[in-house]
PDB file of N, CA and C in Angstrom:
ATOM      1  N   UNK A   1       5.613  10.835  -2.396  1.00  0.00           N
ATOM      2  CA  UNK A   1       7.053  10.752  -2.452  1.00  0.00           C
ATOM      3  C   UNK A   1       7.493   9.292  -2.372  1.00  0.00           C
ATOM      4  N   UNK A   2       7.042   8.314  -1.659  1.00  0.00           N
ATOM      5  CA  UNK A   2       6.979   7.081  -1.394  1.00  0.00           C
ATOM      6  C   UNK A   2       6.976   6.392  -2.507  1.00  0.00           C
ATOM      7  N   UNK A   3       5.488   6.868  -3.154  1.00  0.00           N
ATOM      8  CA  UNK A   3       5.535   5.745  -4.505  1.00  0.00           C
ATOM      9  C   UNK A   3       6.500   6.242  -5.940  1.00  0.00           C
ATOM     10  N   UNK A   4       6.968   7.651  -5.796  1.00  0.00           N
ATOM     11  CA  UNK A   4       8.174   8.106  -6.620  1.00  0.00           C
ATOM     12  C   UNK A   4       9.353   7.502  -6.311  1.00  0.00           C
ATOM     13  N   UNK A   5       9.696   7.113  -5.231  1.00  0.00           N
ATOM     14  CA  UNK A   5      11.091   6.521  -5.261  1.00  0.00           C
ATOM     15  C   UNK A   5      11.242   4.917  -5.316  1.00  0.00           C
ATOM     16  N   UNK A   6       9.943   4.882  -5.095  1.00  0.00           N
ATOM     17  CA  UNK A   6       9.811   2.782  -5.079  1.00  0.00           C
ATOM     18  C   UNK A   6       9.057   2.726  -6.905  1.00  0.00           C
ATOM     19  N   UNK A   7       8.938   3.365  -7.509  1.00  0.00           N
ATOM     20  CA  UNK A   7       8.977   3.358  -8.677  1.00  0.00           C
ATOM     21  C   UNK A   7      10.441   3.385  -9.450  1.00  0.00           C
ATOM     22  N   UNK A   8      10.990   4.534  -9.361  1.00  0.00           N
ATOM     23  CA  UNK A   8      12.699   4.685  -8.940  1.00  0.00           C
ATOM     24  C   UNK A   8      13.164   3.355  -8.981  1.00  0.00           C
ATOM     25  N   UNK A   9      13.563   2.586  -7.729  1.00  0.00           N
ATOM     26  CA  UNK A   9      13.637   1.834  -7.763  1.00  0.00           C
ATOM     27  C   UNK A   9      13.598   0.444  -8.458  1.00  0.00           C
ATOM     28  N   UNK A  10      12.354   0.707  -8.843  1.00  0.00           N
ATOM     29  CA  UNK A  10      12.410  -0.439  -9.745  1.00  0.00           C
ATOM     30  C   UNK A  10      12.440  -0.053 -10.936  1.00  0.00           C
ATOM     31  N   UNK A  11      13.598   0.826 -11.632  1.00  0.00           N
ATOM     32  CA  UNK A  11      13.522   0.784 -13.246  1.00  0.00           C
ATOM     33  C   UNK A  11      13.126   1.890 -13.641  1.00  0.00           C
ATOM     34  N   UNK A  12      11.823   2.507 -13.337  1.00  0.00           N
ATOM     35  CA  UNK A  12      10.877   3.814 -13.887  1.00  0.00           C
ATOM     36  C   UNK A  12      11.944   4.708 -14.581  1.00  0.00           C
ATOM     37  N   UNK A  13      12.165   4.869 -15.643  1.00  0.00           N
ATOM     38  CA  UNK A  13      12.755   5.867 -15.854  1.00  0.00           C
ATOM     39  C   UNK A  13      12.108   7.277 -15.930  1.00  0.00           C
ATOM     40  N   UNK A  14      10.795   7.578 -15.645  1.00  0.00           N
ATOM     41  CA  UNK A  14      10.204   9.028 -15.458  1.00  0.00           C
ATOM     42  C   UNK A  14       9.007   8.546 -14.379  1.00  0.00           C
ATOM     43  N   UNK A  15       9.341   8.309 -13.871  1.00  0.00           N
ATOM     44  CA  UNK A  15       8.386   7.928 -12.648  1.00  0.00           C
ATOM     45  C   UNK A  15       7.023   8.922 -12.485  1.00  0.00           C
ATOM     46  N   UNK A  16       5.990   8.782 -12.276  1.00  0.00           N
ATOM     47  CA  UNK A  16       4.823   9.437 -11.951  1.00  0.00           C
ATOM     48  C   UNK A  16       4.258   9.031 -11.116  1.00  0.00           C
ATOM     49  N   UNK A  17       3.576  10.229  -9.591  1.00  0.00           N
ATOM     50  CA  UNK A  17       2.583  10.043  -8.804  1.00  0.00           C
ATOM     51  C   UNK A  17       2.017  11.007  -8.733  1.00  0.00           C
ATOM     52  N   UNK A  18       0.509  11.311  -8.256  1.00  0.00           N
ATOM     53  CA  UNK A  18       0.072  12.822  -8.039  1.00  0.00           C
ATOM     54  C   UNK A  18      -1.318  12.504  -7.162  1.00  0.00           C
ATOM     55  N   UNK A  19      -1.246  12.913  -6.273  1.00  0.00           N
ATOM     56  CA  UNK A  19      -2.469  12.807  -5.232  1.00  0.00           C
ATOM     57  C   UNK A  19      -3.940  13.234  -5.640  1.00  0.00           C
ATOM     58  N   UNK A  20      -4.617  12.141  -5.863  1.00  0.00           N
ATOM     59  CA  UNK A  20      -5.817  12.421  -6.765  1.00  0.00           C
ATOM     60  C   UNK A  20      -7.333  12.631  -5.827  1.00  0.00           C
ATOM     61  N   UNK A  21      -7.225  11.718  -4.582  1.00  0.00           N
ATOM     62  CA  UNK A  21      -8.097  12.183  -3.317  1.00  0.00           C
ATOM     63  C   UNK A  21      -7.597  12.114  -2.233  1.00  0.00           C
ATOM     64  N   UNK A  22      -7.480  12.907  -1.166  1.00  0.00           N
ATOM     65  CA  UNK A  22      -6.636  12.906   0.346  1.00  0.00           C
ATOM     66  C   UNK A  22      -8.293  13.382   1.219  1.00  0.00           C
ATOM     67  N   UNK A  23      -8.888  12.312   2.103  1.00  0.00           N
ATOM     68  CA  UNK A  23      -9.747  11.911   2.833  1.00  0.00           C
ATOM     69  C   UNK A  23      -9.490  12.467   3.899  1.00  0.00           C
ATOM     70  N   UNK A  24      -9.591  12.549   5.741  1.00  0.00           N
ATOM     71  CA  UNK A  24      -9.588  12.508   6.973  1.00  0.00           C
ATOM     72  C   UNK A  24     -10.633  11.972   6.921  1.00  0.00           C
ATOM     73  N   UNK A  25     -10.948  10.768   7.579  1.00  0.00           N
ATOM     74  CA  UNK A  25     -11.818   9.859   7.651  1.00  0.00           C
ATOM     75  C   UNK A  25     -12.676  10.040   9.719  1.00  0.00           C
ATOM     76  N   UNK A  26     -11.777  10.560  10.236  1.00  0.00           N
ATOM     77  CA  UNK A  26     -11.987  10.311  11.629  1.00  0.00           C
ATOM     78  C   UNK A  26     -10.376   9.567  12.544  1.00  0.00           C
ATOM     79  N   UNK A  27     -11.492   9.130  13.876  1.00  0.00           N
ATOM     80  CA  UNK A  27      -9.723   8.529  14.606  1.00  0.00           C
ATOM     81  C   UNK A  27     -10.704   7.120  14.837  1.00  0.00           C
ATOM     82  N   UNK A  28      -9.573   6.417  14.921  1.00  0.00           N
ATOM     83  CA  UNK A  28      -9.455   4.720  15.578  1.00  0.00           C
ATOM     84  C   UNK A  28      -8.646   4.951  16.715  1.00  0.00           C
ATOM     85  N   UNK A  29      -9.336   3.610  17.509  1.00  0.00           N
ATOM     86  CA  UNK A  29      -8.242   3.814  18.456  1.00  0.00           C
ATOM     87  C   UNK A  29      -7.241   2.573  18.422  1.00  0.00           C
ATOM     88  N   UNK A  30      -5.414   2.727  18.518  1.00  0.00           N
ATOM     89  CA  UNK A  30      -4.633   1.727  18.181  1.00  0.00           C
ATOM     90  C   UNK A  30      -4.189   1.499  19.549  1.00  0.00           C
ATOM     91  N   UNK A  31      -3.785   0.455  20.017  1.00  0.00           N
ATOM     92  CA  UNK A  31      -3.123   0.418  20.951  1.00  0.00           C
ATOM     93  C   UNK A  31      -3.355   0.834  22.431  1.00  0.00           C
ATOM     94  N   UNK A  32      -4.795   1.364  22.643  1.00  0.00           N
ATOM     95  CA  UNK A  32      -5.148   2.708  24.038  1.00  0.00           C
ATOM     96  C   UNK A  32      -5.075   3.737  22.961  1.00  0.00           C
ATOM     97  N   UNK A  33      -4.585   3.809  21.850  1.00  0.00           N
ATOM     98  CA  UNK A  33      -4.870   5.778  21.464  1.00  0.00           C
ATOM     99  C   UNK A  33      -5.230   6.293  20.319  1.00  0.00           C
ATOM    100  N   UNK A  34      -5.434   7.290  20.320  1.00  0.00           N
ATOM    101  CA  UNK A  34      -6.462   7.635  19.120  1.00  0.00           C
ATOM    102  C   UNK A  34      -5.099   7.606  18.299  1.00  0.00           C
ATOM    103  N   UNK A  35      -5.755   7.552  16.755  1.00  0.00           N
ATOM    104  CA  UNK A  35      -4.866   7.441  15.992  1.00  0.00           C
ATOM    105  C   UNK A  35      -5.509   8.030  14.429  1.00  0.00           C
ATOM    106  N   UNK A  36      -5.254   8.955  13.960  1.00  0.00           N
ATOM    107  CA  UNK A  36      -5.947   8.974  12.315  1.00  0.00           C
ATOM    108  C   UNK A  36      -6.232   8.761  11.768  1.00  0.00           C
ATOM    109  N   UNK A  37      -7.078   8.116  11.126  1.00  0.00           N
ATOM    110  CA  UNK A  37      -7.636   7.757   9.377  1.00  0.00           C
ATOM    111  C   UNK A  37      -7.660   8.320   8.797  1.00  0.00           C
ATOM    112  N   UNK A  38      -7.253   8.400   7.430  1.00  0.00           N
ATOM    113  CA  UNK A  38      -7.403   8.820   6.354  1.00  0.00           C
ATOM    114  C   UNK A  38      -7.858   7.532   5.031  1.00  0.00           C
ATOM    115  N   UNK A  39      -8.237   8.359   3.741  1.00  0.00           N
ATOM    116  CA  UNK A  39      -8.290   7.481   2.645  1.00  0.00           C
ATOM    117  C   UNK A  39      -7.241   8.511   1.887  1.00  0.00           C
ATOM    118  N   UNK A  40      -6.631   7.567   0.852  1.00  0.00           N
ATOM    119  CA  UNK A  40      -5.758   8.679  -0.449  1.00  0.00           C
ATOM    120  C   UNK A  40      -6.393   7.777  -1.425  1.00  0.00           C
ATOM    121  N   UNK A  41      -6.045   8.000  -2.807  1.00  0.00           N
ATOM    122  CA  UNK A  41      -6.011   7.986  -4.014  1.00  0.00           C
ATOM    123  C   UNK A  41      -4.871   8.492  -4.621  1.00  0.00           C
ATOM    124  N   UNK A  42      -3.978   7.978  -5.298  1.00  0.00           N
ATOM    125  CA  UNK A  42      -3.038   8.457  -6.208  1.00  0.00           C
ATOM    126  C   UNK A  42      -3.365   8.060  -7.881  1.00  0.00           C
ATOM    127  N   UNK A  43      -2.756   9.023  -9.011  1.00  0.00           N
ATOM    128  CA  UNK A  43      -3.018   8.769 -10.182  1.00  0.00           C
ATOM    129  C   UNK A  43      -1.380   8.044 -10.329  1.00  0.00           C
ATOM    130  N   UNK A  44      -0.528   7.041 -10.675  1.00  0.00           N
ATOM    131  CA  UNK A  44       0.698   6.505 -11.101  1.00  0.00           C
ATOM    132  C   UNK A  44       1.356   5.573 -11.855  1.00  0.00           C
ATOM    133  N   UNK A  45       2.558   5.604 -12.396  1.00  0.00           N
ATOM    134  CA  UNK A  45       2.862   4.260 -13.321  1.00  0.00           C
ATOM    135  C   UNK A  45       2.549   3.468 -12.154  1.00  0.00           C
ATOM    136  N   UNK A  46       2.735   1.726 -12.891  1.00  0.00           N
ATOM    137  CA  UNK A  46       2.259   0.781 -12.217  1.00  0.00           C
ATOM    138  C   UNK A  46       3.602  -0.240 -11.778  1.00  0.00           C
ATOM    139  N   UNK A  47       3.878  -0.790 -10.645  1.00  0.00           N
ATOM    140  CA  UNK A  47       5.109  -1.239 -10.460  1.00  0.00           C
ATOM    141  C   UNK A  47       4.505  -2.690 -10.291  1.00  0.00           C
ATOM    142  N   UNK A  48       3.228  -2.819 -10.438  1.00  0.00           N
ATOM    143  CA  UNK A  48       2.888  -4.487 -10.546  1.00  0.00           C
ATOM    144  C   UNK A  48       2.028  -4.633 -11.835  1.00  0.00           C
ATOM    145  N   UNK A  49       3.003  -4.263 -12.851  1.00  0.00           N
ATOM    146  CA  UNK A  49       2.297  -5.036 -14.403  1.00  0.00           C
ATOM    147  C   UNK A  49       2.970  -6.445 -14.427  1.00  0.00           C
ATOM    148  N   UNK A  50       2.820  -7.050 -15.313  1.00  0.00           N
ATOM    149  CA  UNK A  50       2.989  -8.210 -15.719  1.00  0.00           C
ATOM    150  C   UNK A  50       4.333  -8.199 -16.479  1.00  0.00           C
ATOM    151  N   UNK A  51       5.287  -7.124 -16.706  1.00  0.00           N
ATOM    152  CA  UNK A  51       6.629  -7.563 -16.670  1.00  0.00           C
ATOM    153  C   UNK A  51       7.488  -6.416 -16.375  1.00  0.00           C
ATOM    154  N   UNK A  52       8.828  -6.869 -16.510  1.00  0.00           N
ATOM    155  CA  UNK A  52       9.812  -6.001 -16.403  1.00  0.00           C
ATOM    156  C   UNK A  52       9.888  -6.124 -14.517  1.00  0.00           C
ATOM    157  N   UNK A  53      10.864  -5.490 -13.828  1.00  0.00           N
ATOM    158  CA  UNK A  53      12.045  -5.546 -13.007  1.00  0.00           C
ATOM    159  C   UNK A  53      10.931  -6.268 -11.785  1.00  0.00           C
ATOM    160  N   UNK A  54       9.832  -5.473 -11.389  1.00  0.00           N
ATOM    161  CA  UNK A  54       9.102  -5.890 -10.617  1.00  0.00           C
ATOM    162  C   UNK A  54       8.541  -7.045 -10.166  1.00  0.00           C
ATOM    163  N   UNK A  55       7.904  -7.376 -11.659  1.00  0.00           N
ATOM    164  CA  UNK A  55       7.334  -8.866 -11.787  1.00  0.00           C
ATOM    165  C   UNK A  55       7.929 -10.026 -12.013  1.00  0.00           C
ATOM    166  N   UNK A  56       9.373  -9.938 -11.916  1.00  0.00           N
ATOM    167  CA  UNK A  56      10.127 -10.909 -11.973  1.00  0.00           C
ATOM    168  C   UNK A  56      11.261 -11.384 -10.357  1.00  0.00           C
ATOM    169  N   UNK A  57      10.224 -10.440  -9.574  1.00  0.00           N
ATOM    170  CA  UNK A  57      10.684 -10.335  -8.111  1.00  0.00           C
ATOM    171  C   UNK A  57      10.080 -11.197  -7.324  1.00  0.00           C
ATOM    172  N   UNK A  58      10.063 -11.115  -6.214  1.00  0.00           N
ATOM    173  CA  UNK A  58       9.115 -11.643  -5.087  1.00  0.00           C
ATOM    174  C   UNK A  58       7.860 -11.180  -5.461  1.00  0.00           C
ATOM    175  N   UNK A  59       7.505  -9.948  -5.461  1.00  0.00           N
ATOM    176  CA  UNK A  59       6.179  -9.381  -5.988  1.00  0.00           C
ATOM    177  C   UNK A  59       5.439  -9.872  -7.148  1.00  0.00           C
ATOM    178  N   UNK A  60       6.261 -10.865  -8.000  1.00  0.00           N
ATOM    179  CA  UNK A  60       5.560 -11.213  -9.024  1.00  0.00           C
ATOM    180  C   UNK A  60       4.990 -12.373  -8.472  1.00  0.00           C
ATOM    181  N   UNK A  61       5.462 -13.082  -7.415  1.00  0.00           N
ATOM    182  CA  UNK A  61       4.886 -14.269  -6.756  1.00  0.00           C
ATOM    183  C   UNK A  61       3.759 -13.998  -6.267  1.00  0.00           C
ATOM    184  N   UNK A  62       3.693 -12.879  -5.222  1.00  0.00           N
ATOM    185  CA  UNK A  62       2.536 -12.344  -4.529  1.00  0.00           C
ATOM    186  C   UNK A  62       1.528 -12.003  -4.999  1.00  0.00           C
ATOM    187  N   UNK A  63       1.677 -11.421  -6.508  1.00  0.00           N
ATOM    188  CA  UNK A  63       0.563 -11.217  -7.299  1.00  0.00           C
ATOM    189  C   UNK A  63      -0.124 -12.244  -7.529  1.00  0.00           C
ATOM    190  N   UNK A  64       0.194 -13.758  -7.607  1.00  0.00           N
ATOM    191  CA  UNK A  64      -0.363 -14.462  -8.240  1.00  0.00           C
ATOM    192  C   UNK A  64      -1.413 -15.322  -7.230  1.00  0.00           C
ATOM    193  N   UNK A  65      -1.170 -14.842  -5.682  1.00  0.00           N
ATOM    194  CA  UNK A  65      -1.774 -15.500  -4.917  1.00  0.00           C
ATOM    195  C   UNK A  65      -3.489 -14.716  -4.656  1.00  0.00           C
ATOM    196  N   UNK A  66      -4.154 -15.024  -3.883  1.00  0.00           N
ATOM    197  CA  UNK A  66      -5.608 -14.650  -3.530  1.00  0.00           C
ATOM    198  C   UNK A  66      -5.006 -14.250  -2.024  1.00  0.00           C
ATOM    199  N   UNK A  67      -5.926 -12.722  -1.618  1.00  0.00           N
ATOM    200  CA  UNK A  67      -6.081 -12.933  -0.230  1.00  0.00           C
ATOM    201  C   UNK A  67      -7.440 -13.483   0.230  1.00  0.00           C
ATOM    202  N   UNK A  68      -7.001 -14.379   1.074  1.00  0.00           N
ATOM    203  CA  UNK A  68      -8.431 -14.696   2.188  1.00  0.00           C
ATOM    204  C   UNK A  68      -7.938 -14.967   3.238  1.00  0.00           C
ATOM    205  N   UNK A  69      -9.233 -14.757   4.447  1.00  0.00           N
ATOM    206  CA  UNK A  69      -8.901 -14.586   5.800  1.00  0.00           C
ATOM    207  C   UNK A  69     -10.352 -15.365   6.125  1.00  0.00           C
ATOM    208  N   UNK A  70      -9.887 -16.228   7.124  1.00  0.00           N
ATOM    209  CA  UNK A  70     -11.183 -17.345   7.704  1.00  0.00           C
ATOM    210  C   UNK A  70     -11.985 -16.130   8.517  1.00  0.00           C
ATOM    211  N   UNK A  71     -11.382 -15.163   9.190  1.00  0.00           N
ATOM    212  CA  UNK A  71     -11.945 -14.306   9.993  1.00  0.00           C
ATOM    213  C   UNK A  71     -12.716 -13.293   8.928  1.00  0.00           C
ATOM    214  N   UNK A  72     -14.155 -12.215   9.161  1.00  0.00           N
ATOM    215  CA  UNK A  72     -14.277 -11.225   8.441  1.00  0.00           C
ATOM    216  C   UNK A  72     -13.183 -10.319   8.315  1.00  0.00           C
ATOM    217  N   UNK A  73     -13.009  -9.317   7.363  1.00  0.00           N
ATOM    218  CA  UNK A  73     -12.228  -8.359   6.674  1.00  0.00           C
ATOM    219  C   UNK A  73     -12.534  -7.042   7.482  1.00  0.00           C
ATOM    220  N   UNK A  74     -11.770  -6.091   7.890  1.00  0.00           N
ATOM    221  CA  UNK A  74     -11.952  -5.030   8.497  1.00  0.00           C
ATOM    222  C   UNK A  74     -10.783  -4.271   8.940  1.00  0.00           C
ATOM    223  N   UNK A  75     -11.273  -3.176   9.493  1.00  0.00           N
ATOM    224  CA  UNK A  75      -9.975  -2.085   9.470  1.00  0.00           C
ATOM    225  C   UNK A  75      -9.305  -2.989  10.117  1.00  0.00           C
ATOM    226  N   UNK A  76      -9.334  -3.534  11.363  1.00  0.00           N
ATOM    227  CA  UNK A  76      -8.101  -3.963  12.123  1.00  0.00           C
ATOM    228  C   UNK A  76      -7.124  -4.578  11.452  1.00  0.00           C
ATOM    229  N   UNK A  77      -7.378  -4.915  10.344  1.00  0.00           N
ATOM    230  CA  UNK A  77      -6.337  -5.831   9.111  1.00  0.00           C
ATOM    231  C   UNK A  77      -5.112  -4.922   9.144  1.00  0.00           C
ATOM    232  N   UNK A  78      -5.452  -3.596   9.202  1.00  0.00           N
ATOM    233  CA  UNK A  78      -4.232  -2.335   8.819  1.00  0.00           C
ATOM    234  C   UNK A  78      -4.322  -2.306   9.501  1.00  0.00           C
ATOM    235  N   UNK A  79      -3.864  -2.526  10.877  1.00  0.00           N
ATOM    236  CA  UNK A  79      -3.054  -1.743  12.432  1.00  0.00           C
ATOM    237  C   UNK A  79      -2.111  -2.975  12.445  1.00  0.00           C
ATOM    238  N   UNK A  80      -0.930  -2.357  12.534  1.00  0.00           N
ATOM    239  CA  UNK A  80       0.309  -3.483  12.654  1.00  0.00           C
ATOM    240  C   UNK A  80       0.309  -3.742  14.564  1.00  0.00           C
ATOM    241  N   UNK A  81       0.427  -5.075  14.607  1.00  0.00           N
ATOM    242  CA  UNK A  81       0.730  -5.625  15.727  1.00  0.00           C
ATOM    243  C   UNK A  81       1.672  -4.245  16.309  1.00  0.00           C
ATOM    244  N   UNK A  82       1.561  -3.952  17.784  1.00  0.00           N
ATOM    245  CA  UNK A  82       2.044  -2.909  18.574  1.00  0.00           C
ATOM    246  C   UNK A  82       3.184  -3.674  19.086  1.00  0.00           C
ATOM    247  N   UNK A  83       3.320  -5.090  18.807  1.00  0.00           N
ATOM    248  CA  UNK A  83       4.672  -5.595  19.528  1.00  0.00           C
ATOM    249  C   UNK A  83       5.868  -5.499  18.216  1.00  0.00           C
ATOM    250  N   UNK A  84       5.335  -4.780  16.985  1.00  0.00           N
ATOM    251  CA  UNK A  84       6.831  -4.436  15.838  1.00  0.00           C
ATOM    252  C   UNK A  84       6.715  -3.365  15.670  1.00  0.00           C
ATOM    253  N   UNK A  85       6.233  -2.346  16.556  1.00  0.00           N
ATOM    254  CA  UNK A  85       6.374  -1.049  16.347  1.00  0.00           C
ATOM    255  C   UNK A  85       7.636  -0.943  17.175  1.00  0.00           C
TER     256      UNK A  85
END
């Protein structure tokens, strides 16, 4: 539903998403507590091609950068700081 309306959003005039793998992976623990994992997969239009409403946004900037991290890569990357929850 998420990526249907942020497609929406930007322009899509027939927007497409459809859940192609939904995982339970196990729990992490966030904060002191267990917390879910999952993996998904979706099949969808693409809201970061190379033009039109998207790519002429902030997002078209972001695309153009590399991620790297001096530290190794790992789940903890996805747990948002517990002090902006």
């Amino acid at each position: 539903m998420d990526q249907l309306l942020w497609l929406n959003a930007h322009g899509d005039k027939s927007p497409m998403a459809a859940l192609a793998r939904f995982d339970k992976l196990g729990k992490m623990r966030v904060d002191g507590n267990d917390a879910w994992l999952y993996y998904g997969e979706i099949y969808c239009h693409s809201d970061v091609g190379l033009s039109g409403k998207g790519y002429e946004s902030v997002y078209g900037i972001v695309r153009s950068r590399r991620f790297a991290s001096e530290t190794p890569i790992d789940k903890k990357l996805f747990v948002p700081d517990p002090r902006i929850w």
